[in-house]
PDB file of N, CA and C in Angstrom:
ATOM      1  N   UNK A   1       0.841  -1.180   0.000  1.00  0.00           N
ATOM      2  CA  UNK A   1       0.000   0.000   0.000  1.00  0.00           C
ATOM      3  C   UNK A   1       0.885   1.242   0.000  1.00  0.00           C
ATOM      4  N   UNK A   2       0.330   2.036  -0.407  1.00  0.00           N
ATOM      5  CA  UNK A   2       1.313   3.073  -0.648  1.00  0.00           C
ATOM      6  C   UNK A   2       1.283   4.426   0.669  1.00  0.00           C
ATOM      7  N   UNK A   3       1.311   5.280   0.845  1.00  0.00           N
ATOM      8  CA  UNK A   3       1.296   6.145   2.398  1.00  0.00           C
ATOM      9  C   UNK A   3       0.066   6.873   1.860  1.00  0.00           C
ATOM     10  N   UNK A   4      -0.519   6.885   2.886  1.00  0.00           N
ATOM     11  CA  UNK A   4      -1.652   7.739   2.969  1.00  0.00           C
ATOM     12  C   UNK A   4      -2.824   6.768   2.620  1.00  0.00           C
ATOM     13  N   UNK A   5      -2.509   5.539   1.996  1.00  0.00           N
ATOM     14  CA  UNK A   5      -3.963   4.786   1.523  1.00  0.00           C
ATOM     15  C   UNK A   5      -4.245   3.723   2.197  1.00  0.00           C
ATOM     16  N   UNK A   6      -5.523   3.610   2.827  1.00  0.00           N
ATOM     17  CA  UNK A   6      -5.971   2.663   3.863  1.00  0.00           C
ATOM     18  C   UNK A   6      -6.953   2.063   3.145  1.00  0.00           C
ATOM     19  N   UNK A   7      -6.813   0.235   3.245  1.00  0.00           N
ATOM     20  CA  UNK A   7      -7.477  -0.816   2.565  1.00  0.00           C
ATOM     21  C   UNK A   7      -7.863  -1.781   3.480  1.00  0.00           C
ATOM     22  N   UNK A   8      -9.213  -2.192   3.250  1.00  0.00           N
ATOM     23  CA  UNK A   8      -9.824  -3.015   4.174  1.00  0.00           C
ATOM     24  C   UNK A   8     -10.910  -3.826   3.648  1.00  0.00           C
ATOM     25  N   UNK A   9     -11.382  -4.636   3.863  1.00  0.00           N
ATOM     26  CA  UNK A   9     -12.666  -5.355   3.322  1.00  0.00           C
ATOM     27  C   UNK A   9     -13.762  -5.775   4.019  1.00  0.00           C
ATOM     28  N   UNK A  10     -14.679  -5.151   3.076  1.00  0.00           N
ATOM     29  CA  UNK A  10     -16.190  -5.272   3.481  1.00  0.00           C
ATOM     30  C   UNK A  10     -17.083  -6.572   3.043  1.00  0.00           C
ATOM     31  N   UNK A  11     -16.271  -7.398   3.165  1.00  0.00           N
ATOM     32  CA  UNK A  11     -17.339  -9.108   2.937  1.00  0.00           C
ATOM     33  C   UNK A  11     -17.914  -9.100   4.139  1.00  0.00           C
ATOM     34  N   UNK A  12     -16.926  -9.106   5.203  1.00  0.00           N
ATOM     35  CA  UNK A  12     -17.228  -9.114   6.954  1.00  0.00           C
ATOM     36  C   UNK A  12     -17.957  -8.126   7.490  1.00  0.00           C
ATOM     37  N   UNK A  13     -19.215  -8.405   8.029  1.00  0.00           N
ATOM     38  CA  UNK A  13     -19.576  -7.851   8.849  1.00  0.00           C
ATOM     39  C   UNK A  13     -18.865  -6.678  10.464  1.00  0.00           C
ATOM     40  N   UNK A  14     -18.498  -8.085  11.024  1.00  0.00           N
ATOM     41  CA  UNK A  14     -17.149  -7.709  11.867  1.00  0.00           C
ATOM     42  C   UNK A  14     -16.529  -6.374  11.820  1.00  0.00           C
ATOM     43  N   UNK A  15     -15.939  -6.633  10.133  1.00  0.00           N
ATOM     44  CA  UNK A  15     -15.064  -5.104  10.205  1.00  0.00           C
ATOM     45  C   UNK A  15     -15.592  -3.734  10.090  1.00  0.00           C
ATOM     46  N   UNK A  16     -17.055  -3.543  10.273  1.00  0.00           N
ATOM     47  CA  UNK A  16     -17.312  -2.298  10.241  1.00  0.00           C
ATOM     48  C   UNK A  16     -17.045  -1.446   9.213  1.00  0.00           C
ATOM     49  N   UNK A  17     -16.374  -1.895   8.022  1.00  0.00           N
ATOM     50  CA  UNK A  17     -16.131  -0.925   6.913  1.00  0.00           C
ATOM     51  C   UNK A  17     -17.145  -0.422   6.082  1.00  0.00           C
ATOM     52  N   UNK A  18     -18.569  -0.933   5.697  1.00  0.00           N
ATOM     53  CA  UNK A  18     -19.805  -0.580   5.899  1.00  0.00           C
ATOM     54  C   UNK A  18     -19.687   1.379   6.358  1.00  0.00           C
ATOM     55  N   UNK A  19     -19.893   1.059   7.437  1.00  0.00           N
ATOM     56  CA  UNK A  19     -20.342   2.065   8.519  1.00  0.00           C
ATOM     57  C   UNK A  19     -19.457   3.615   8.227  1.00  0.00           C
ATOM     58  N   UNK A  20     -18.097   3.004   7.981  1.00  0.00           N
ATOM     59  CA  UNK A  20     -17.764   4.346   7.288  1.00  0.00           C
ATOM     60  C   UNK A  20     -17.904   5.385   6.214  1.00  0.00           C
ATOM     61  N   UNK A  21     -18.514   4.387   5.154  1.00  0.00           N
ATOM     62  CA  UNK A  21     -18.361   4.954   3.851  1.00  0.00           C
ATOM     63  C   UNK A  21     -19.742   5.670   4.237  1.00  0.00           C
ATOM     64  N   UNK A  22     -19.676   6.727   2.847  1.00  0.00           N
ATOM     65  CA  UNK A  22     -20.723   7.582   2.389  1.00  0.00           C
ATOM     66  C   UNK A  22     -22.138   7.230   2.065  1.00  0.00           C
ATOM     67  N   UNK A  23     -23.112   7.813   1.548  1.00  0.00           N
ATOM     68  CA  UNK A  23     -24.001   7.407   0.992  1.00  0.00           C
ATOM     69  C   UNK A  23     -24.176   8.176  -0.109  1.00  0.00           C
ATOM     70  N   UNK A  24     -22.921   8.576  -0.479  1.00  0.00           N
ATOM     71  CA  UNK A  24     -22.883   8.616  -2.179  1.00  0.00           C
ATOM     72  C   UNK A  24     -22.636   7.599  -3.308  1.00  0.00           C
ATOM     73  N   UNK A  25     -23.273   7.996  -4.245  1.00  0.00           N
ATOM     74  CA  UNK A  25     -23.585   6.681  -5.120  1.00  0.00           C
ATOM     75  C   UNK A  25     -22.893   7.373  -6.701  1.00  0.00           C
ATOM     76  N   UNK A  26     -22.564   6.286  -7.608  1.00  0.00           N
ATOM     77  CA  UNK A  26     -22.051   6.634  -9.053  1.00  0.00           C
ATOM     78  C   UNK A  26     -22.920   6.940  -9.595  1.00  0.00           C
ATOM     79  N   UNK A  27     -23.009   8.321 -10.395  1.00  0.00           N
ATOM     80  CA  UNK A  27     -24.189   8.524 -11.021  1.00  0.00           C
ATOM     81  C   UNK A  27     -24.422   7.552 -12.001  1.00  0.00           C
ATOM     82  N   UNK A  28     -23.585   7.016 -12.464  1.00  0.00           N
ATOM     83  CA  UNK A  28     -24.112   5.822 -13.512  1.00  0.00           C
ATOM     84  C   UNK A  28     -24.672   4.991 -13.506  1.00  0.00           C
ATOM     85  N   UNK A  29     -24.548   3.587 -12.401  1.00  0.00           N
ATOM     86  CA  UNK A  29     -24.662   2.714 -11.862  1.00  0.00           C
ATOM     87  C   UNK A  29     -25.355   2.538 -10.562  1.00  0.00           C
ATOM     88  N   UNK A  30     -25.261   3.905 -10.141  1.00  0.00           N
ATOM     89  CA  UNK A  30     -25.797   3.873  -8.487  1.00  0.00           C
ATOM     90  C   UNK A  30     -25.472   2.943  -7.978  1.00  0.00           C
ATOM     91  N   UNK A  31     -23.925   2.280  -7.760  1.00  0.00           N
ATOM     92  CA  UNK A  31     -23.300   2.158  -7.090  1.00  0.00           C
ATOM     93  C   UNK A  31     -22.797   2.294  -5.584  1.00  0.00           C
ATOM     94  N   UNK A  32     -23.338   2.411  -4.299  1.00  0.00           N
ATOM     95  CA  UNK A  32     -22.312   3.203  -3.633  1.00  0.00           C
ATOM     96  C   UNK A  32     -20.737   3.079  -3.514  1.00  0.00           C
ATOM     97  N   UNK A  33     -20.073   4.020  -3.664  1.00  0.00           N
ATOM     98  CA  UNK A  33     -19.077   4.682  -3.339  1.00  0.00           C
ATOM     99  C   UNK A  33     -18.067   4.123  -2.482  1.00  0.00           C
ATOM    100  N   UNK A  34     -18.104   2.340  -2.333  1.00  0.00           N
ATOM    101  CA  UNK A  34     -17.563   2.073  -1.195  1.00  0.00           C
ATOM    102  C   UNK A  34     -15.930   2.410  -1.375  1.00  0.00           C
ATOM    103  N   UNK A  35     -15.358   2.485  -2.522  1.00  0.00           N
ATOM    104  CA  UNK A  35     -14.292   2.575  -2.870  1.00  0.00           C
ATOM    105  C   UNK A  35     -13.171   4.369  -2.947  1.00  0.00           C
ATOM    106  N   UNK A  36     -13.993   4.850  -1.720  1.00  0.00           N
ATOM    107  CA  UNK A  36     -13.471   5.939  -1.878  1.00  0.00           C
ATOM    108  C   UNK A  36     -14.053   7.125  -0.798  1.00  0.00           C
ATOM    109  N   UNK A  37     -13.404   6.846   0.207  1.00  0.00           N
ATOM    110  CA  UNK A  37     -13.887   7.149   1.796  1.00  0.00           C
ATOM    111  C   UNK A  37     -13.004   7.994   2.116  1.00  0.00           C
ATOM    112  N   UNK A  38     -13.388   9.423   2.717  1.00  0.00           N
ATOM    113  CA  UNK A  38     -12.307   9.561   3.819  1.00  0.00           C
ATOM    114  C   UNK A  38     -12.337   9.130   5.175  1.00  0.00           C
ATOM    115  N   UNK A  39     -11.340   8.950   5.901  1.00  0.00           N
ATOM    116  CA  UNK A  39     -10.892   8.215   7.105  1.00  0.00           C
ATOM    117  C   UNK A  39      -9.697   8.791   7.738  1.00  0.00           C
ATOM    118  N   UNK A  40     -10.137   8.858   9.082  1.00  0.00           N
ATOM    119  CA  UNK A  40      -8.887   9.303  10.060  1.00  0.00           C
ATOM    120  C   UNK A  40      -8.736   8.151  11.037  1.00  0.00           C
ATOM    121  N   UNK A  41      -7.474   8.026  10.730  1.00  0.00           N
ATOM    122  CA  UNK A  41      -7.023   6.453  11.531  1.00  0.00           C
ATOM    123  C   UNK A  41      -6.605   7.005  12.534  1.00  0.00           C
ATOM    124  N   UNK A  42      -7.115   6.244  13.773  1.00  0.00           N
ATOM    125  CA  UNK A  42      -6.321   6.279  15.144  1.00  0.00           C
ATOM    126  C   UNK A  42      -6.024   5.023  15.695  1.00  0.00           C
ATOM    127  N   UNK A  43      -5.051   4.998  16.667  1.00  0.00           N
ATOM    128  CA  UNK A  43      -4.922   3.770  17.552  1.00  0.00           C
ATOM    129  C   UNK A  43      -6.049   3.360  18.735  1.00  0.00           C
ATOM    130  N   UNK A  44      -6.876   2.758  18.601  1.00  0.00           N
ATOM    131  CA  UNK A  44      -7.818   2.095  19.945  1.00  0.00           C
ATOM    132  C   UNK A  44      -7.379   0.824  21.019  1.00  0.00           C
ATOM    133  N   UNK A  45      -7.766   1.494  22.107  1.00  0.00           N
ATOM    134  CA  UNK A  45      -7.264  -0.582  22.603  1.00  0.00           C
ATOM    135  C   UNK A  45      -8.596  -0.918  23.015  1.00  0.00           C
ATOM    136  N   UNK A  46      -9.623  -0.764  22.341  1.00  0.00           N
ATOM    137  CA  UNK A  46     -10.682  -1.634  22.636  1.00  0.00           C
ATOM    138  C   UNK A  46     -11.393  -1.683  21.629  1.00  0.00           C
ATOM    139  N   UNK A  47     -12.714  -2.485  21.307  1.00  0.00           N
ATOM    140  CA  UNK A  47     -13.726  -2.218  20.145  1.00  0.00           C
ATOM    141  C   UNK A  47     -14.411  -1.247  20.706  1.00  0.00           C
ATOM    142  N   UNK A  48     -15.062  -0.449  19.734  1.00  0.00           N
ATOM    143  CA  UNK A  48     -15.977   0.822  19.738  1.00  0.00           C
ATOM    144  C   UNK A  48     -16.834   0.043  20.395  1.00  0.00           C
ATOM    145  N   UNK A  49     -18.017   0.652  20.741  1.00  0.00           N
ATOM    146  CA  UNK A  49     -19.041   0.644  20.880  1.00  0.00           C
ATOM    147  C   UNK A  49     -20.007  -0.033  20.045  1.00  0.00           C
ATOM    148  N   UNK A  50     -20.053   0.417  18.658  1.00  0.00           N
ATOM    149  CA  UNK A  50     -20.450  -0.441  17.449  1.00  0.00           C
ATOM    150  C   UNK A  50     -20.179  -1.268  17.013  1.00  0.00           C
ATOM    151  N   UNK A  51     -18.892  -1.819  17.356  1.00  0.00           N
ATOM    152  CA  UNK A  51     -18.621  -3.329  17.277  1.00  0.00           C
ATOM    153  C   UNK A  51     -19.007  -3.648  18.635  1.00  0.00           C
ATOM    154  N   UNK A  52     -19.078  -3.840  19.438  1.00  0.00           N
ATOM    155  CA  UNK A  52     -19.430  -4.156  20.613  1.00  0.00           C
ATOM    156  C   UNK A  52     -20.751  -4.658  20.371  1.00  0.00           C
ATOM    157  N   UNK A  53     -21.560  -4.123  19.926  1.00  0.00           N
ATOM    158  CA  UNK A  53     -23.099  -3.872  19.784  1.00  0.00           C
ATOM    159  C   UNK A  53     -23.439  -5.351  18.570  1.00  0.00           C
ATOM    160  N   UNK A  54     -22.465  -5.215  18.039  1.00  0.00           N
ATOM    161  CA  UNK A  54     -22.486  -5.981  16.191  1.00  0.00           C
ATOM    162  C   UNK A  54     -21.732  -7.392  16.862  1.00  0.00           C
ATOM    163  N   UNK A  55     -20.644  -8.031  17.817  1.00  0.00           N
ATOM    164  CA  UNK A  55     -20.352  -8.635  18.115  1.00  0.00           C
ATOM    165  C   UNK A  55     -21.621  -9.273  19.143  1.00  0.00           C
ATOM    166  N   UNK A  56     -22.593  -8.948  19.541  1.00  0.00           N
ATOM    167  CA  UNK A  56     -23.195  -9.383  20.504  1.00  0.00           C
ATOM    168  C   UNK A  56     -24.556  -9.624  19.707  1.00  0.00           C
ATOM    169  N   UNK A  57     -24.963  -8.882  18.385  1.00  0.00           N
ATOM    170  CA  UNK A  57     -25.970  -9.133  17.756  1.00  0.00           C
ATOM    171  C   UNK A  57     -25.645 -10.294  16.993  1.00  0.00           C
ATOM    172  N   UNK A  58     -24.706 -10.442  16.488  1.00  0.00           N
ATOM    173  CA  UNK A  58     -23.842 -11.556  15.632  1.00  0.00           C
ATOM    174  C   UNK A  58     -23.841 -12.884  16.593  1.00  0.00           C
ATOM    175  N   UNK A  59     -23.291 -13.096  17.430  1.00  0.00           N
ATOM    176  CA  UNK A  59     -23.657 -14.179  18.339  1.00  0.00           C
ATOM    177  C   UNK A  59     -24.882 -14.496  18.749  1.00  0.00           C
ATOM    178  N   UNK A  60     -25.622 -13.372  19.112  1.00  0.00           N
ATOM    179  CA  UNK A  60     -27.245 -13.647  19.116  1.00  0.00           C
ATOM    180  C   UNK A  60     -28.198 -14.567  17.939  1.00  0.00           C
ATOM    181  N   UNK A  61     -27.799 -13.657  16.932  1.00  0.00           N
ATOM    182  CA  UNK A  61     -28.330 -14.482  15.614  1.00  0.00           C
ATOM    183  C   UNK A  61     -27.479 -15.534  15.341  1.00  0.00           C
ATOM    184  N   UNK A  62     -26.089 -16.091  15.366  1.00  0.00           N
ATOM    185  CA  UNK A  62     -25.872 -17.375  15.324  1.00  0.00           C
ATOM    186  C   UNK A  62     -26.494 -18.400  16.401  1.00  0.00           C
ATOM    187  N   UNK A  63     -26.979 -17.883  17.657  1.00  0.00           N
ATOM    188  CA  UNK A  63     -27.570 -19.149  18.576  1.00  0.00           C
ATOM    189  C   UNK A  63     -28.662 -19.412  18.379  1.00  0.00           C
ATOM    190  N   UNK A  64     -29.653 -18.406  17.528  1.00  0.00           N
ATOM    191  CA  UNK A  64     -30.801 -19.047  16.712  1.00  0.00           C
ATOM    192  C   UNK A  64     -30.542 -20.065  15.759  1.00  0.00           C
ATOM    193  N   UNK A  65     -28.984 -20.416  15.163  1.00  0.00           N
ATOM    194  CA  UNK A  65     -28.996 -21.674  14.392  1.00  0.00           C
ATOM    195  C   UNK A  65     -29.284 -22.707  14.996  1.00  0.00           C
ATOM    196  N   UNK A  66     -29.856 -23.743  14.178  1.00  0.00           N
ATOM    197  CA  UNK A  66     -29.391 -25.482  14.753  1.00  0.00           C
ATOM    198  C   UNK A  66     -27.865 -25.665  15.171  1.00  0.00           C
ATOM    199  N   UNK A  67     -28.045 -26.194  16.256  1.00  0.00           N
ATOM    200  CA  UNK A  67     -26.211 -26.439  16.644  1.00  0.00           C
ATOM    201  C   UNK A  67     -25.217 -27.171  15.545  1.00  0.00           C
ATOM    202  N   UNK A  68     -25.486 -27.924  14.265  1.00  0.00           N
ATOM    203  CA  UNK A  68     -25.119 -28.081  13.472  1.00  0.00           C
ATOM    204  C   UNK A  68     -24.458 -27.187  12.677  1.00  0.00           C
ATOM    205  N   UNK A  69     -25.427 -26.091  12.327  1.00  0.00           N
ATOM    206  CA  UNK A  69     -25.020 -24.761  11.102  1.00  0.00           C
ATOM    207  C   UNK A  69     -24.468 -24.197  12.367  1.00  0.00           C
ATOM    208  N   UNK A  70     -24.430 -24.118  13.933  1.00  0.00           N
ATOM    209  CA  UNK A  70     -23.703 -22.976  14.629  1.00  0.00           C
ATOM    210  C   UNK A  70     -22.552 -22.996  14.091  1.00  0.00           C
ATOM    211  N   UNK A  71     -22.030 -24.358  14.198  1.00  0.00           N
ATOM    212  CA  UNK A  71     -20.500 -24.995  14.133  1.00  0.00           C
ATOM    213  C   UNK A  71     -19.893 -24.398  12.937  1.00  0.00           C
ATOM    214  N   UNK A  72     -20.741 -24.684  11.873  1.00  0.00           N
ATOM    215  CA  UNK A  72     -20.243 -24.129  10.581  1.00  0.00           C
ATOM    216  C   UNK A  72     -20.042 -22.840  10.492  1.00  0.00           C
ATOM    217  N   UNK A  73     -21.009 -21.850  11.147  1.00  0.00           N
ATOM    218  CA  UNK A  73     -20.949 -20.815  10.937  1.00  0.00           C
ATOM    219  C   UNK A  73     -20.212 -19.987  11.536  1.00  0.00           C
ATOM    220  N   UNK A  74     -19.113 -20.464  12.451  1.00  0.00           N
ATOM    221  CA  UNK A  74     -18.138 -20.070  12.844  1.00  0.00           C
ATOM    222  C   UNK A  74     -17.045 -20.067  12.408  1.00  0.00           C
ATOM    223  N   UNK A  75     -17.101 -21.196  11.548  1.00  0.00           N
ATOM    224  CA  UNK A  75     -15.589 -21.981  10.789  1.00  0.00           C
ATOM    225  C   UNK A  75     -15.527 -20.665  10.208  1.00  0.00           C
TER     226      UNK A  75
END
């Protein structure tokens, strides 16, 4: 990566990268914009609040699985 450019991926829930971006969209495609955020990085020693919140909803809705798919859905 080169200085100044911060890369992350939004498959995961988890990572909250979602939550940052805009709700601007490509006028073409209406797209959103995930590819082009500003961001001010700091150092944390804990999860926010919003992960906090998303880690506890996330476990919630996995213990509604059958204990079968739990297993998996952890892998």
């Amino acid at each position: 990566m080169q200085p100044s450019v911060v890369y992350t991926t939004f498959h995961h829930p988890e990572s909250g990268a979602n939550v940052v971006t805009t709700e601007n969209s490509d006028w073409a495609t209406n797209c959103p914009e995930y590819k082009v955020t500003a961001v001010q990085v700091i150092k944390v020693s804990s999860p926010s609040s919003w992960q906090q919140r998303n880690q506890a909803f996330s476990k919630q809705q996995t213990d509604f699985l059958p204990k079968h798919k739990r297993i998996k859905a952890k892998q």
